[in-house]
Protein backbone atom coordinates (compact mmCIF):
# COMPACT_ATOMS: atom_id res chain seq x y z
CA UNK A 1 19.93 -51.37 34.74
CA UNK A 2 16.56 -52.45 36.38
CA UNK A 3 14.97 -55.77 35.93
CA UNK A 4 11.77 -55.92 33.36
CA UNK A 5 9.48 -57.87 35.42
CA UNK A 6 6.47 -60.41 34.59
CA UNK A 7 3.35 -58.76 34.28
CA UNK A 8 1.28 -62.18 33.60
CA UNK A 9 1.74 -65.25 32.13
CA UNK A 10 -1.31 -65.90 30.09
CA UNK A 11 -2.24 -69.57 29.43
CA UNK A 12 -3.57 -70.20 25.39
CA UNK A 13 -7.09 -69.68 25.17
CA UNK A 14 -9.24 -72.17 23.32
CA UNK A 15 -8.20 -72.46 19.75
CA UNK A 16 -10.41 -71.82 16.69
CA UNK A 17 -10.25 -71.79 12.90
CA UNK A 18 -9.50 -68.97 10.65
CA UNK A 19 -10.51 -70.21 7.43
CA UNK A 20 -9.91 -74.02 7.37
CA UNK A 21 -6.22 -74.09 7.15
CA UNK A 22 -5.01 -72.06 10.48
CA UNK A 23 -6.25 -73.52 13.84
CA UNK A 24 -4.81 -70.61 16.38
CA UNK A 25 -4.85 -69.22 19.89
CA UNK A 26 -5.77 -65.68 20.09
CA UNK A 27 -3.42 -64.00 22.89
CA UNK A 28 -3.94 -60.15 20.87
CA UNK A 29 -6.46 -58.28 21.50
CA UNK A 30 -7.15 -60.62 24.66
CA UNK A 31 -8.47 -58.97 27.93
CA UNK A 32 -7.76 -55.59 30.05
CA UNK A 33 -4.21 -56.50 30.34
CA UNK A 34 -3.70 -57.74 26.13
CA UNK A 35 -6.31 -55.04 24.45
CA UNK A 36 -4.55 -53.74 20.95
CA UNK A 37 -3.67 -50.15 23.53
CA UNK A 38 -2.13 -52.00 26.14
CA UNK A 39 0.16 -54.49 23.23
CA UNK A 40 0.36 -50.92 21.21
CA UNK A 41 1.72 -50.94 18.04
CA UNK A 42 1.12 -54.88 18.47
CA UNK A 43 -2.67 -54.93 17.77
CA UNK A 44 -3.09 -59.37 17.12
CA UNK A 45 -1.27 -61.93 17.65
CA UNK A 46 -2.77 -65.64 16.28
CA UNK A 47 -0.56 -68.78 17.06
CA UNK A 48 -0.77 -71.73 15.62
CA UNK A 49 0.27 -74.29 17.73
CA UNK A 50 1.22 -77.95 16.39
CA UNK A 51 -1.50 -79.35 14.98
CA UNK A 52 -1.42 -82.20 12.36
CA UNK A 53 -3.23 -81.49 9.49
CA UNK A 54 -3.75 -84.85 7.02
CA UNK A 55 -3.09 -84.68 3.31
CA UNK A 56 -5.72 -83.04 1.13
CA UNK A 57 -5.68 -82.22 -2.72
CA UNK A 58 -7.37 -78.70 -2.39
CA UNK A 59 -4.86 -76.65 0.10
CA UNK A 60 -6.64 -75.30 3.50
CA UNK A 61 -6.89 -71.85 4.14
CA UNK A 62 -8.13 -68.46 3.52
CA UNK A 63 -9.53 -66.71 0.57
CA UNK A 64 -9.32 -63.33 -0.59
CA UNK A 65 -9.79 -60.68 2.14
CA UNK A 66 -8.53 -57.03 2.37
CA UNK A 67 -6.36 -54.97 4.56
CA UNK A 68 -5.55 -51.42 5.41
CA UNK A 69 -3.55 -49.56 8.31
CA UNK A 70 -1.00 -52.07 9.46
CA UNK A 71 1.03 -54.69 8.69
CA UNK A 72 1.28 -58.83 8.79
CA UNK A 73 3.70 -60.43 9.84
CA UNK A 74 4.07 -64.14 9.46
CA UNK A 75 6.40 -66.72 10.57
CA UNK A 76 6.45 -70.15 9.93
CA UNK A 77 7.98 -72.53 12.35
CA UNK A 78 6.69 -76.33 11.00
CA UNK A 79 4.69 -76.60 7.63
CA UNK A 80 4.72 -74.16 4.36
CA UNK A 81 2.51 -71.31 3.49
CA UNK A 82 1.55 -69.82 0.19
CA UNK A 83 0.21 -66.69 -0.48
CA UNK A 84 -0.86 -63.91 -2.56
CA UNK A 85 -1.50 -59.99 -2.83
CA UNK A 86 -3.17 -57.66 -5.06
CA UNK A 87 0.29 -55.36 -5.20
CA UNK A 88 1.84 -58.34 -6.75
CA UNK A 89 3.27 -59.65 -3.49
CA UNK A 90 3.62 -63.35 -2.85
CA UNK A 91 5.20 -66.61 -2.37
CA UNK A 92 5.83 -69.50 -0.40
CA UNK A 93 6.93 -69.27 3.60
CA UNK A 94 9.26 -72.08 4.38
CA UNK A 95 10.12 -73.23 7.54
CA UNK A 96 12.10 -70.76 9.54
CA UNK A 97 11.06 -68.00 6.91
CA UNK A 98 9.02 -64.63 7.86
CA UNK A 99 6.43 -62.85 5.53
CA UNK A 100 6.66 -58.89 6.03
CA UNK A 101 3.71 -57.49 4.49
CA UNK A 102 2.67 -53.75 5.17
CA UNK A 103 -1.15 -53.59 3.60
CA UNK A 104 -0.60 -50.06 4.12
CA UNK A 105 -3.23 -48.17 1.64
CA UNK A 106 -4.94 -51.17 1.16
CA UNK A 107 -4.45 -54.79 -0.40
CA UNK A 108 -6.43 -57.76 -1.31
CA UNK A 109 -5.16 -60.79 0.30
CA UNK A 110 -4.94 -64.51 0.28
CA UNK A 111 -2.63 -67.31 2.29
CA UNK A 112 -3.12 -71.12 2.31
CA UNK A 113 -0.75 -74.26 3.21
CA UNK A 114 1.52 -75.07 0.20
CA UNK A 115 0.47 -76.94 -2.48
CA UNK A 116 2.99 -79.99 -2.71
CA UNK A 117 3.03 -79.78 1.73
CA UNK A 118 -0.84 -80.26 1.18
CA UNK A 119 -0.13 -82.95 -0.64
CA UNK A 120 1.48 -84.88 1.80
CA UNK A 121 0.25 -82.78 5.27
CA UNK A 122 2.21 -83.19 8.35
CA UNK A 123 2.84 -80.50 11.60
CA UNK A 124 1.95 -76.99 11.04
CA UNK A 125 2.77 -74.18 13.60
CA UNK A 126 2.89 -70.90 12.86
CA UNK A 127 2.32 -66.93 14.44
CA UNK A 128 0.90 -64.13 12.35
CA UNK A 129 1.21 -60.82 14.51
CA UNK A 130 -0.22 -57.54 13.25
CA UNK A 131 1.95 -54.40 13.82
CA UNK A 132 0.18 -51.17 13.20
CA UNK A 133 1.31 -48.59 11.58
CA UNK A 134 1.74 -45.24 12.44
CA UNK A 135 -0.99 -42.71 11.19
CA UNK A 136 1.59 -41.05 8.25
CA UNK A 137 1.99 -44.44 7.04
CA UNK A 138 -1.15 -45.60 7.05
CA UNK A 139 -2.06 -44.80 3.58
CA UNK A 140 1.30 -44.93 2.39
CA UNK A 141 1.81 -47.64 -0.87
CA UNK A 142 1.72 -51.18 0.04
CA UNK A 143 5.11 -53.40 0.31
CA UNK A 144 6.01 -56.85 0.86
CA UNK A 145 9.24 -58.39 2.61
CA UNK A 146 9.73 -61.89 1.63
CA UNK A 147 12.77 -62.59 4.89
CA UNK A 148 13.99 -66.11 4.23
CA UNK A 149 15.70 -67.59 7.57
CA UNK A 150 19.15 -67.54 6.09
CA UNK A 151 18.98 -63.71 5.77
CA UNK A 152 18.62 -63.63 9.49
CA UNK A 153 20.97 -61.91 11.45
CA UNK A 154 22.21 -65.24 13.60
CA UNK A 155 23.92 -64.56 16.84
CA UNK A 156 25.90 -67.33 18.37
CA UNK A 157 24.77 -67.35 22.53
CA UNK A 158 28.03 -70.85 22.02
CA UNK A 159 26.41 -73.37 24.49
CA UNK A 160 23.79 -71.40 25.13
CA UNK A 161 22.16 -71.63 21.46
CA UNK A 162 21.53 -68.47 19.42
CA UNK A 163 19.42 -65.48 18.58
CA UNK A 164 17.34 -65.42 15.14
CA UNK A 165 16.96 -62.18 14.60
CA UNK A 166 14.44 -60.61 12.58
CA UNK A 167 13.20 -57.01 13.14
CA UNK A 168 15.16 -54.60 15.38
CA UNK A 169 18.56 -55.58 17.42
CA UNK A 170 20.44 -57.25 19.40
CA UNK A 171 24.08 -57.31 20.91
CA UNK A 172 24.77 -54.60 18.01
CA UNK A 173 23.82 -56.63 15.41
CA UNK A 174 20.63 -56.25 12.96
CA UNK A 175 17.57 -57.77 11.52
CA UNK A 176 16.37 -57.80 8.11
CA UNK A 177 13.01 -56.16 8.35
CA UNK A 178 12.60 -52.58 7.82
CA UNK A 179 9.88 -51.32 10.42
CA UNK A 180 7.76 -47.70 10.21
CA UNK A 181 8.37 -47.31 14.06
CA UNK A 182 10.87 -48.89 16.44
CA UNK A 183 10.34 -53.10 16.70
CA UNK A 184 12.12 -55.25 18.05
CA UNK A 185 11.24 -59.10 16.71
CA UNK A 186 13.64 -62.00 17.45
CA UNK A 187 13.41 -65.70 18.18
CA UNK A 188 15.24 -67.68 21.37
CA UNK A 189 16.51 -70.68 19.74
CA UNK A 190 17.92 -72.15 23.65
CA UNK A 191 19.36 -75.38 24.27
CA UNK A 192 18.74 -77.04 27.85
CA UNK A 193 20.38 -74.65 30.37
CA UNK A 194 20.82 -72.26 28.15
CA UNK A 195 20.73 -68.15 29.61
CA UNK A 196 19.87 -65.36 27.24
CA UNK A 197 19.58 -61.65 28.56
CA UNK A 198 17.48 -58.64 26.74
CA UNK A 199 17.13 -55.06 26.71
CA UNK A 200 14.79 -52.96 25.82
CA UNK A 201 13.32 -49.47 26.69
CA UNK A 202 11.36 -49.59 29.93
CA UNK A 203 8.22 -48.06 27.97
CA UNK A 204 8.43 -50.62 24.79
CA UNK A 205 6.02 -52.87 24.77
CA UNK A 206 7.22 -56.02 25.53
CA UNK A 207 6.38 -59.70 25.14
CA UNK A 208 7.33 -63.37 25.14
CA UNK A 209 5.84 -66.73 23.15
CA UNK A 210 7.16 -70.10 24.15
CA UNK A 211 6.76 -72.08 20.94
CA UNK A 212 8.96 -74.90 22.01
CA UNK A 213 9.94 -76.34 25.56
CA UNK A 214 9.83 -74.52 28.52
CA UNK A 215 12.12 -71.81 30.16
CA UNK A 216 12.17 -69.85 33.65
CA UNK A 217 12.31 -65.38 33.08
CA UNK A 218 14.20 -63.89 35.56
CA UNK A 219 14.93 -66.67 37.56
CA UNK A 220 11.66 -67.00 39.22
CA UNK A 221 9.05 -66.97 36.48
CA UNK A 222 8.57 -70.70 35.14
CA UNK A 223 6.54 -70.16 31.61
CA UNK A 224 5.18 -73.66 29.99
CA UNK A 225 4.88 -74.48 25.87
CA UNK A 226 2.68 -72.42 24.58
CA UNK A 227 2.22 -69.49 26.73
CA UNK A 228 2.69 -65.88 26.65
CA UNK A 229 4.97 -63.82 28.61
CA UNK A 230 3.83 -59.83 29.18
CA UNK A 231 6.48 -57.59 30.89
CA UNK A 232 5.78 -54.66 32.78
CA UNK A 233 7.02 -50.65 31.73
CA UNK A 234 9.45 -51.10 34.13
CA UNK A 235 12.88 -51.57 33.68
CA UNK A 236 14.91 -52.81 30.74
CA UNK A 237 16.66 -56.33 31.20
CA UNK A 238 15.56 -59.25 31.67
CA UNK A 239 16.48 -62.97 31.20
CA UNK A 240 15.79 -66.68 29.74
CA UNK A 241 16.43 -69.75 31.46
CA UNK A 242 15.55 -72.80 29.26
CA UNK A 243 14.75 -75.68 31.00
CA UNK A 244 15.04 -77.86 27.69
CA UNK A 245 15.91 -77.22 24.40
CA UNK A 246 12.84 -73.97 23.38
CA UNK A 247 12.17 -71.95 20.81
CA UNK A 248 10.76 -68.11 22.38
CA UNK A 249 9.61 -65.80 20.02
CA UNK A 250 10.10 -62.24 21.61
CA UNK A 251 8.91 -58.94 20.67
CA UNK A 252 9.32 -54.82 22.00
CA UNK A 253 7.86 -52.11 20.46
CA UNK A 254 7.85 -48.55 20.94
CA UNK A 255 3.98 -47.48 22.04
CA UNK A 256 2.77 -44.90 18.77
CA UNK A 257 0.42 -43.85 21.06
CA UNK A 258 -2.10 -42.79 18.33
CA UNK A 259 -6.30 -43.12 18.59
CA UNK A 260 -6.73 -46.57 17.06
CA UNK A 261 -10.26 -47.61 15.25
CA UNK A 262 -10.00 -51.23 14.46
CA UNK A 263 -12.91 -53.14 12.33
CA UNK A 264 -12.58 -56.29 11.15
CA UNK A 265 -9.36 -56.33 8.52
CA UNK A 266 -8.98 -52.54 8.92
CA UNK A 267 -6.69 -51.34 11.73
CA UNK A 268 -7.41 -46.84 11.19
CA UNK A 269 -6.89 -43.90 13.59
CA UNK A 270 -10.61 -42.88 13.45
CA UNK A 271 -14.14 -44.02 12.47
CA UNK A 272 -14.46 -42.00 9.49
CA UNK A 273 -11.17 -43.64 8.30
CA UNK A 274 -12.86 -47.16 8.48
CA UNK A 275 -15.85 -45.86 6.46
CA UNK A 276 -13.96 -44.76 4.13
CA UNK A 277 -11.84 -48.01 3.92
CA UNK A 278 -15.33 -49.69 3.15
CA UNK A 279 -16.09 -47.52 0.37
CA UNK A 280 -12.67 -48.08 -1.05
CA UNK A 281 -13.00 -51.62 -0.90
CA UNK A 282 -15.99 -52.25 -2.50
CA UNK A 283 -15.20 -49.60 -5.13
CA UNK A 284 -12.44 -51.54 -6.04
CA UNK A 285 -9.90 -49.63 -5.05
CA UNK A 286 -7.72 -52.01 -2.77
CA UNK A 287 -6.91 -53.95 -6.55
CA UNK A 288 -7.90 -57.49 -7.90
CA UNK A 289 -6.72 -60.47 -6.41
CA UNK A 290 -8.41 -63.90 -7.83
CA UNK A 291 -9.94 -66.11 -5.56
C-alpha cells in the first residue's frame, strides 16, 4: 500500500477561553487547509492543553447552551468534567474517559470541571471534537454515550505501548462508540522508541494530535507537543515514531460530502435549516436544562 503523507504540521494557535473553565487551541475550522470542508465530517476541534487551574468553590465552565446537527465528543486526558443535557444525558468524565453525545434534533447543554476536582484544582487537558452528522441524522432523537476508558478496546503494540481505541478499528479489533458514518478515533499511548503503523482509506480524512511527548510520522516528519498532524488523500499507511514516551490522539473519517451551514452551536445542511433551529430554540423546543 502507498504511504499517507504529511500535508502540514500546524503549530497551536493562541489559546482562549470558552466559558471560564476550558482554556483551548482552536486547530478546527482553522485556515484554507483546516476549514470544517477540508476536516469533513470533523467540523471543530478545541484542545485543551495543560493548564493549571487553582482550587475554586464555584466549578469553572460553561452554562447552558444548545446544539443541533452533530455531535460532541469529549475526552478527558488530566482533570474531571461534569456535565448535563436536556435529554437526560450526563455525568462525570474521568480521566481517560470519552463523552459521546449526538445533539442530533437538538439539546440544551451544560459542562463544567467536577465539583470535588474544583475543590482541590490541579492539571486539566482535554479535546472536544465535533463530528457532524450526516443530513438523515440530523434531526434524528438525541443520544448520549457515556465510554469509560476501561470499555476501550486496548491493543497491546508489547514494547511498543498500545492502542486506546475508541471509535472505529484497528488490527481487527473495535471501539466502543457507535458512529452515523464511518470514524475512526483512537489514541497512541507510545513509549520511547516505540513504532505504530495505520491504515485508513486514502480519501478519509485524516489527522494527528500530539498531546504528550513528541514522535517522528513516516520517518521524516518530526511533530512537537501540542501540534497537529494533517495527512494528505493519498495513500493509506502511515507510521509513528515516538521519540519519548507520547500520547497521539488520531482520527479518519469518511468525507459525507454534504452542503454544510454552520452558525454558532448549530452545524445544518442549509440556511433555512439554521433559521429554523433558532425558532426551535427559543420556542422551547430543544427541552429545559437548568442553569
Amino acid at each position: 500500500m502507498a504511504t499517507k503523507k504529511v500535508e502540514i504540521t500546524v503549530p497551536p494557535r493562541p489559546a482562549h477561553f470558552v466559558g471560564d473553565g476550558f482554556r483551548v487551541h482552536n486547530f478546527i475550522p482553522g485556515g484554507s487547509r483546516l476549514d470544517m470542508k477540508r476536516m469533513d465530517p470533523f467540523i471543530m476541534l478545541d484542545y485543551n492543553s495543560k493548564y493549571n487551574f487553582g482550587p475554586t468553590k464555584v466549578p469553572r465552565g460553561v452554562g447552558v447552551h444548545p446544539h443541533r446537527g452533530f455531535e460532541t465528543v469529549t475526552i478527558a486526558y488530566q482533570g474531571k468534567v461534569e456535565h448535563y443535557d436536556s435529554a437526560g444525558g450526563g455525568g462525570i468524565i474521568g480521566e481517560g474517559d470519552v463523552q459521546w453525545m449526538t445533539a442530533a434534533s437538538g439539546v440544551l447543554h451544560k459542562e463544567f470541571h467536577e465539583s470535588e476536582w474544583s475543590k482541590k484544582g490541579g492539571i486539566f487537558q482535554m479535546v472536544q471534537l465535533w463530528v457532524n452528522l450526516p443530513a438523515k441524522y440530523k434531526m434524528s432523537t438525541p443520544k448520549y454515550q457515556a465510554i469509560a476508558n476501561s470499555d476501550m478496546a486496548k491493543i497491546d503494540l508489547a514494547e511498543n505501548g498500545c492502542i486506546e481505541l475508541i471509535a472505529g478499528d484497528y488490527q481487527d479489533q473495535k471501539g466502543p462508540a457507535t458512529t452515523f458514518s464511518p470514524v475512526h478515533m483512537m489514541n497512541a499511548k507510545l513509549k520511547k522508541g516505540g513504532k505504530a503503523e495505520f491504515n485508513f482509506p486514502a480519501h478519509f480524512n485524516t489527522a494527528a494530535l500530539v498531546i504528550e511527548g513528541n514522535i517522528i510520522v513516516n520517518g521524516e516528519e518530526k511533530v512537537p507537543t501540542d501540534h497537529f498532524v494533517l495527512f494528505k488523500n493519498e495513500g493509506e499507511t502511515f507510521t509513528i515514531e515516538a521519540t519519548e514516551d507520547s500520547i497521539i490522539l488520531i482520527v479518519s473519517g469518511e468525507p459525507l460530502n454534504e452542503p454544510i451551514a454552520p452558525h454558532g452551536p448549530f452545524v445544518m445542511n442549509t440556511r433555512e435549516e439554521i433559521v429554523q433551529a433558532f425558532d426551535d430554540y427559543n420556542n422551547g423546543k430543544f427541552g429545559y436544562l437548568e442553569d
